[in-house]
N, C-alpha and C. Protein backbone atom coordinates (compact mmCIF):
# COMPACT_ATOMS: atom_id res chain seq x y z
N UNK A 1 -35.28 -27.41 -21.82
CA UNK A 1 -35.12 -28.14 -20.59
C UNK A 1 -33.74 -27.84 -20.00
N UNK A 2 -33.73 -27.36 -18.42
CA UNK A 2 -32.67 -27.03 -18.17
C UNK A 2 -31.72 -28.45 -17.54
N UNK A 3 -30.43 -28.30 -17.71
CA UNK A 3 -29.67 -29.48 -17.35
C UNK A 3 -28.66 -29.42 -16.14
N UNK A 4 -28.82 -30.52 -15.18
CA UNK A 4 -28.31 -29.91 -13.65
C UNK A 4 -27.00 -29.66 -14.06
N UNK A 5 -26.25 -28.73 -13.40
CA UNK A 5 -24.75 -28.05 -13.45
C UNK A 5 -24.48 -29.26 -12.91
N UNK A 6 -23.06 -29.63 -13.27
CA UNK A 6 -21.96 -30.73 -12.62
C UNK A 6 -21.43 -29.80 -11.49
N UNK A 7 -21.34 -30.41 -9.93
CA UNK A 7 -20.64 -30.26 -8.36
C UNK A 7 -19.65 -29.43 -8.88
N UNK A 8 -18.35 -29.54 -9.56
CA UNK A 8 -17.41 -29.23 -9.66
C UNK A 8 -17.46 -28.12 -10.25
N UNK A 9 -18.14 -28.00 -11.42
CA UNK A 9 -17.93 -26.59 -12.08
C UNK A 9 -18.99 -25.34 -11.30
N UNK A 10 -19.77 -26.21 -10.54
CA UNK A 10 -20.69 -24.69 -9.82
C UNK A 10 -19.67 -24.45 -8.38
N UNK A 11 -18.50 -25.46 -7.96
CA UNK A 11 -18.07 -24.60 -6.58
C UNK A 11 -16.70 -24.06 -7.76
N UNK A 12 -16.74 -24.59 -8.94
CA UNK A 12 -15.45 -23.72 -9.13
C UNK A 12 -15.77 -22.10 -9.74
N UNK A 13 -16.83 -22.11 -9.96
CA UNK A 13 -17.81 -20.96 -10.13
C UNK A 13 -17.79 -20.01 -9.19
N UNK A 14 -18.52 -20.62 -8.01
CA UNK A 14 -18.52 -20.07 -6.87
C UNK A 14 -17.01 -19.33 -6.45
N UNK A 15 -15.94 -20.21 -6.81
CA UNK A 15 -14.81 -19.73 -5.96
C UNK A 15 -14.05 -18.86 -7.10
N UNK A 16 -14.33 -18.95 -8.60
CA UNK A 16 -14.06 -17.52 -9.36
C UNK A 16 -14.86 -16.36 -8.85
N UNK A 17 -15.93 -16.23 -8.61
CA UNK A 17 -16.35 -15.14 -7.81
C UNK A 17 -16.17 -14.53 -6.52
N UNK A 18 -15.53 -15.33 -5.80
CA UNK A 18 -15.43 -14.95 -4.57
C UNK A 18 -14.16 -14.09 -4.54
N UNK A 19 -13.34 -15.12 -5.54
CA UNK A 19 -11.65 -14.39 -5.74
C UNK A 19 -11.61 -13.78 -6.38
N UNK A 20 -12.81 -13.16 -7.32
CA UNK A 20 -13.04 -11.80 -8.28
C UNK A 20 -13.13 -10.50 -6.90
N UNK A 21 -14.30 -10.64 -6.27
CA UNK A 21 -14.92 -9.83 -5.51
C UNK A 21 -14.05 -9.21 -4.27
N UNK A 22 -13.08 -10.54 -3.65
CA UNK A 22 -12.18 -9.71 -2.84
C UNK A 22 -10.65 -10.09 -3.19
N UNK A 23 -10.50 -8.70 -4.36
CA UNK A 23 -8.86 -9.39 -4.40
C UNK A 23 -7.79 -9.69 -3.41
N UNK A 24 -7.71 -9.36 -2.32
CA UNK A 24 -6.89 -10.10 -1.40
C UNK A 24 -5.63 -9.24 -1.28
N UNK A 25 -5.18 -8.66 -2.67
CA UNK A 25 -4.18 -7.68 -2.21
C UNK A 25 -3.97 -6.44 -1.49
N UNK A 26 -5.29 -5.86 -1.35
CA UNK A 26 -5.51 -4.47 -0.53
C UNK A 26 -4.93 -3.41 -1.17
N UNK A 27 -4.22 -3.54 -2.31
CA UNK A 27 -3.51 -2.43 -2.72
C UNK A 27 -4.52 -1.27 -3.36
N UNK A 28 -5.25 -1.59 -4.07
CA UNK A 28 -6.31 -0.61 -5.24
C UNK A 28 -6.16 0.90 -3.94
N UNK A 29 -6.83 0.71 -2.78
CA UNK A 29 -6.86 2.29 -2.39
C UNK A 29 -5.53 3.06 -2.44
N UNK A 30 -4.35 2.46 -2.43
CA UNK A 30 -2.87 2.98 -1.96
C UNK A 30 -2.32 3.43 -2.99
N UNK A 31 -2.78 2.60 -4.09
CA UNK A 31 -2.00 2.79 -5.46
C UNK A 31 -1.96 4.54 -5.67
N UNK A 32 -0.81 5.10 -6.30
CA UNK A 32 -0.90 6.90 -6.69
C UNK A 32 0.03 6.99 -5.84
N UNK A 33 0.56 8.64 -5.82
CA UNK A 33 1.26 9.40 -5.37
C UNK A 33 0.62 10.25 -4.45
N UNK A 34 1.58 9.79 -2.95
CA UNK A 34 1.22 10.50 -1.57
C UNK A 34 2.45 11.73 -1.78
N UNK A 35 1.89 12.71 -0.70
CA UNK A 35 3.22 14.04 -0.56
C UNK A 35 2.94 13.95 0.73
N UNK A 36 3.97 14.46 1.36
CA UNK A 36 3.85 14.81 3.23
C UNK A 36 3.00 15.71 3.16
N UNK A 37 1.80 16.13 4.17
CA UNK A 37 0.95 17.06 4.81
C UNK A 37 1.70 18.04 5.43
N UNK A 38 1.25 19.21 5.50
CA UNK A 38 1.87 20.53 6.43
C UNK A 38 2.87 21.00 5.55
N UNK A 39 3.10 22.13 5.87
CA UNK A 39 4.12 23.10 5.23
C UNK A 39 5.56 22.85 6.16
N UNK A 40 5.69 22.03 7.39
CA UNK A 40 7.32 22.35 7.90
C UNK A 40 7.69 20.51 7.56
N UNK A 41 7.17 20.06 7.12
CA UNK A 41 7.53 18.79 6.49
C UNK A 41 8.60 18.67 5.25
N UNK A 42 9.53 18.05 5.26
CA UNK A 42 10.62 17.89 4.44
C UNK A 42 9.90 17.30 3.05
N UNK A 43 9.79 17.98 1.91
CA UNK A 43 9.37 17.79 0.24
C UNK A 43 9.77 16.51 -0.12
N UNK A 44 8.80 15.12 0.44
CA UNK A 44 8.94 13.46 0.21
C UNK A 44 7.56 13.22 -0.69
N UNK A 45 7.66 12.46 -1.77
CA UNK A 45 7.08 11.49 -1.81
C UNK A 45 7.06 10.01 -2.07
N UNK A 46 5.96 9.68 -1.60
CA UNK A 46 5.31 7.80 -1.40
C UNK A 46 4.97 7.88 -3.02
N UNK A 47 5.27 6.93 -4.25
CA UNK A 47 4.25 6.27 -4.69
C UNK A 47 4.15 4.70 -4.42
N UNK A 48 2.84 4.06 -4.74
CA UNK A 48 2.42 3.04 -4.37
C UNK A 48 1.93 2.44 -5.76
N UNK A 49 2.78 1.14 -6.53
CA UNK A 49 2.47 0.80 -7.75
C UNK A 49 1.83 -0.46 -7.44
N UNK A 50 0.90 -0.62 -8.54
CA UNK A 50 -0.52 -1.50 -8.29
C UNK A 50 0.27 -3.21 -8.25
N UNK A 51 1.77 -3.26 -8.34
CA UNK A 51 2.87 -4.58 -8.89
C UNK A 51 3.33 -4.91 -7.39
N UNK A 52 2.90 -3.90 -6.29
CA UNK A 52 3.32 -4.01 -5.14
C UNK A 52 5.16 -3.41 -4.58
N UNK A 53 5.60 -2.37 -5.53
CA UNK A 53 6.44 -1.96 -5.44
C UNK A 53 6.21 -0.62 -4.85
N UNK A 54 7.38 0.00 -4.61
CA UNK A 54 7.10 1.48 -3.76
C UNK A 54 8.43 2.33 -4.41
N UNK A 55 8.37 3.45 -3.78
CA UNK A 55 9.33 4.49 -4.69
C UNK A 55 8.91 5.79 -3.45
N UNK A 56 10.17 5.85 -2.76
CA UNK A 56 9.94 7.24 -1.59
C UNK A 56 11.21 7.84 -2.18
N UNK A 57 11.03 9.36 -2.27
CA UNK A 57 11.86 10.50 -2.94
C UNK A 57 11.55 11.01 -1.78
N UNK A 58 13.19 11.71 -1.65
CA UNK A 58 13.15 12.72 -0.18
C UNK A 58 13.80 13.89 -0.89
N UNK A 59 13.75 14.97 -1.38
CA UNK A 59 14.11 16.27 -1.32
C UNK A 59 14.54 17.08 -0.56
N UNK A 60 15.15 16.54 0.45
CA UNK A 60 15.54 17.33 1.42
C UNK A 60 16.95 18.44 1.31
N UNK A 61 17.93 17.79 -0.03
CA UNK A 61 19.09 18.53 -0.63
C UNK A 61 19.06 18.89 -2.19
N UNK A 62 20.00 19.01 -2.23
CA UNK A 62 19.76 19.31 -3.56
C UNK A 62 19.76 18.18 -4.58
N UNK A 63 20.96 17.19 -3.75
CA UNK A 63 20.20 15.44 -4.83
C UNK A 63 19.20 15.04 -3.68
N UNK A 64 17.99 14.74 -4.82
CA UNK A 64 17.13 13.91 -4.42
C UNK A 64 17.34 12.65 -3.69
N UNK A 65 17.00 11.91 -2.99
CA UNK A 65 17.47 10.65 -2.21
C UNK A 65 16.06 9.79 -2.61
N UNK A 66 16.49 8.70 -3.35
CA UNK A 66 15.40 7.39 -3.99
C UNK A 66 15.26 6.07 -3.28
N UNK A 67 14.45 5.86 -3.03
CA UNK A 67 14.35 4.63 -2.25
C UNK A 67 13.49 3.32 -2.54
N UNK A 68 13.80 2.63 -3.35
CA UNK A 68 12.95 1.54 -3.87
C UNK A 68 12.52 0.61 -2.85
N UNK A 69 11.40 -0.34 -3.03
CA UNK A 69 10.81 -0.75 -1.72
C UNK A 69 10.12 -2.04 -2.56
N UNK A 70 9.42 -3.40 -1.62
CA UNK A 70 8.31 -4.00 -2.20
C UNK A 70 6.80 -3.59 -0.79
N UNK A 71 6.09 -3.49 -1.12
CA UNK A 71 5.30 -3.25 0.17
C UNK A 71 4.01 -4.18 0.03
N UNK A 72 3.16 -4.25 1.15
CA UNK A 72 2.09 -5.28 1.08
C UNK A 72 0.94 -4.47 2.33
N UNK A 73 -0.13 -5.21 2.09
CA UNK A 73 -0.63 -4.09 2.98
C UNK A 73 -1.47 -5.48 3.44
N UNK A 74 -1.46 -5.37 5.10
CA UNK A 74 -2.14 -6.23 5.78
C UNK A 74 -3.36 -6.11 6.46
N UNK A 75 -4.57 -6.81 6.17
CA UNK A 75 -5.79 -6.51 6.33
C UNK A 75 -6.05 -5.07 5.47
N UNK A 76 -6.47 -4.24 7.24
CA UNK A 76 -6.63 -2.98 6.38
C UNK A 76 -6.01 -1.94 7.36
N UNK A 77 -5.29 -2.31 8.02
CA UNK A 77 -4.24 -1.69 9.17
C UNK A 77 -3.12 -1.82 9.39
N UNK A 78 -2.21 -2.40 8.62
CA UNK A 78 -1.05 -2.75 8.89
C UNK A 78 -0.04 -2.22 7.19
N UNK A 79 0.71 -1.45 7.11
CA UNK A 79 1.86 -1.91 5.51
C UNK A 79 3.35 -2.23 6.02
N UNK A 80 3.84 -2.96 5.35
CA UNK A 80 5.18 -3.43 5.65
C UNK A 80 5.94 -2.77 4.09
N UNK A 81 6.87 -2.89 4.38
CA UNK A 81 8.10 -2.01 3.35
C UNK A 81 9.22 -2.95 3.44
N UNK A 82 9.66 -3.63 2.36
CA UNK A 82 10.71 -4.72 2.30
C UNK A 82 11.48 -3.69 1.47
N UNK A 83 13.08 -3.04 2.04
CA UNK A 83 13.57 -1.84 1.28
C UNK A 83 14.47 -2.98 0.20
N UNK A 84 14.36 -2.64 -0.73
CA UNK A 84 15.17 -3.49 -2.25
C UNK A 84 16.44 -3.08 -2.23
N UNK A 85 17.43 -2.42 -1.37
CA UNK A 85 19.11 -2.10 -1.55
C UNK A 85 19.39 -3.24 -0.18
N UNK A 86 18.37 -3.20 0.87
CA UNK A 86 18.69 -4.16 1.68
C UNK A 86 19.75 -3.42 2.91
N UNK A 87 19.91 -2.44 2.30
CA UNK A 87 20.89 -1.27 3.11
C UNK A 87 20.37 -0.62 4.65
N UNK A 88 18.52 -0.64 4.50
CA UNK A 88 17.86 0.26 5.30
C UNK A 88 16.93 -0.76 6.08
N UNK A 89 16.72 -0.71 7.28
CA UNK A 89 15.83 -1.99 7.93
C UNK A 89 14.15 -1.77 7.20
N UNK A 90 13.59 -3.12 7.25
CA UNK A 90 12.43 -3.22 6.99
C UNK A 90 11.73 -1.94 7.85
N UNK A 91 10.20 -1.73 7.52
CA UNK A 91 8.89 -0.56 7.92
C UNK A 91 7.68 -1.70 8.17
N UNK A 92 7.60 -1.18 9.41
CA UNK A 92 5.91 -1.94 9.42
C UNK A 92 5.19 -0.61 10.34
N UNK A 93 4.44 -0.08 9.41
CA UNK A 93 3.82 1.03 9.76
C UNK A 93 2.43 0.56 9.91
N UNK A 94 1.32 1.10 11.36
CA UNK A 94 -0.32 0.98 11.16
C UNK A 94 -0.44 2.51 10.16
N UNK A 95 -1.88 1.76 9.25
CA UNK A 95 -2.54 2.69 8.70
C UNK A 95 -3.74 2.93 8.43
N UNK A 96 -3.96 4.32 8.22
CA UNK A 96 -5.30 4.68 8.46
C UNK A 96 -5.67 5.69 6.93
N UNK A 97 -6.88 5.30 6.09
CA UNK A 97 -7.09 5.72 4.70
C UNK A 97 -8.50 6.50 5.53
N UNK A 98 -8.57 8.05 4.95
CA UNK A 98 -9.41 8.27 5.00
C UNK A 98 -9.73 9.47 4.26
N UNK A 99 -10.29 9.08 2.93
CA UNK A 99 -10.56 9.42 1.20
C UNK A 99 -9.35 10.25 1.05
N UNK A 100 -9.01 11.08 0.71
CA UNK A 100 -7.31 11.67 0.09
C UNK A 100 -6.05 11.47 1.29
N UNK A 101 -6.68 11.49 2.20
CA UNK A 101 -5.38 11.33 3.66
C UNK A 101 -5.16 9.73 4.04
N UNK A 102 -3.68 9.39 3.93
CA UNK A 102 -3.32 8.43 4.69
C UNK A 102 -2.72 8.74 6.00
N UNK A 103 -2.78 8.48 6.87
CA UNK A 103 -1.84 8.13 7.96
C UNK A 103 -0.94 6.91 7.94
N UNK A 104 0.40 7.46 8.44
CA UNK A 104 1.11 6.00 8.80
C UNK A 104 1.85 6.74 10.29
N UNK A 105 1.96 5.44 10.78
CA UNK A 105 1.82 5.38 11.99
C UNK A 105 3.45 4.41 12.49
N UNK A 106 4.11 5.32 13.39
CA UNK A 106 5.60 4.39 13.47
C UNK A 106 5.24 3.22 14.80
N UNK A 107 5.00 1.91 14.86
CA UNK A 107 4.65 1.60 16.73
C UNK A 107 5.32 1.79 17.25
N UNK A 108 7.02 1.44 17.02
CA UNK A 108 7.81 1.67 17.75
C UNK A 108 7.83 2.81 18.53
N UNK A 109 7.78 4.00 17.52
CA UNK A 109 7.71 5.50 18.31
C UNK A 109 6.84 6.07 18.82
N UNK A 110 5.41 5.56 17.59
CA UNK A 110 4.34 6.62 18.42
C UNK A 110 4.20 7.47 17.30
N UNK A 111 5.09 8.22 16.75
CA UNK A 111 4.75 9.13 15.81
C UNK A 111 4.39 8.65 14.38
N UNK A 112 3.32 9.85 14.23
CA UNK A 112 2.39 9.40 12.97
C UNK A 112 2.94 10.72 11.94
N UNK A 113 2.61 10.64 10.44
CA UNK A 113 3.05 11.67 9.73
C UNK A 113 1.39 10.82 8.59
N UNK A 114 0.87 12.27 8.25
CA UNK A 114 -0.03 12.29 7.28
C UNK A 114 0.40 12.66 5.93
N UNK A 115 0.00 11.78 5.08
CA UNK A 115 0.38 12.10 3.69
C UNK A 115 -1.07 12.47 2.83
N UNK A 116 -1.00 13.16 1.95
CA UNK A 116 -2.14 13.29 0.90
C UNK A 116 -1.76 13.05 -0.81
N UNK A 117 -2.86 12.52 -1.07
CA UNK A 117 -2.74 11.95 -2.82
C UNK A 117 -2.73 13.22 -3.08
N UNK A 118 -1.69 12.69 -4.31
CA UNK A 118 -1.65 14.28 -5.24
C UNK A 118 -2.74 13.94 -6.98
């Protein structure tokens, strides 16, 4: 004989599944290591750690230049970049995932630069 579920434990049921199904952070596609697209692009990369931290390497000399970051990604069009030295202004770049290519997108400027997972 089956016995009715108690109110409480079937919406708290309900709401472990819901907060299983959409984690809310957006990060899972971003996570990995981006490189700049094109050959006249300066030797950078994006990684994107699943803790919500970031890590941009610019190669442009002979020391590398490191840039620690926290980032968040809004909806599914928007990332912001909170830089961790506090030295460099915040990034709120639009973006666009589409399977190995990201786009990010500057509003201010207009200019976009494509990156690809390595």
């Amino acid at each position: 004989m089956l016995r009715p579920v108690p109110r409480r434990l079937l919406l708290l049921a309900i709401f472990a599944l819901a907060a299983g199904a959409c984690r809310g952070d957006g990060r899972g596609p971003y996570v990995g290591t981006w490189r700049a697209a094109g050959a006249d692009t300066l030797d950078m990369r994006y990684q994107f750690f699943a803790d919500g931290t970031a890590r941009i390497v610019e190669r442009a000399r002979d020391e590398p230049q490191v840039y620690e970051a926290r980032y968040a990604i809004i909806g599914d069009s928007v990332l912001t970049l909170q830089w961790i030295d506090g030295a460099t202004d915040d990034g709120r770049f639009r973006i666009r995932l589409d399977g190995d290519t990201l786009r990010l997108e500057n509003p201010a400027s207009g200019q976009t630069n494509a990156w690809v997972r390595l």
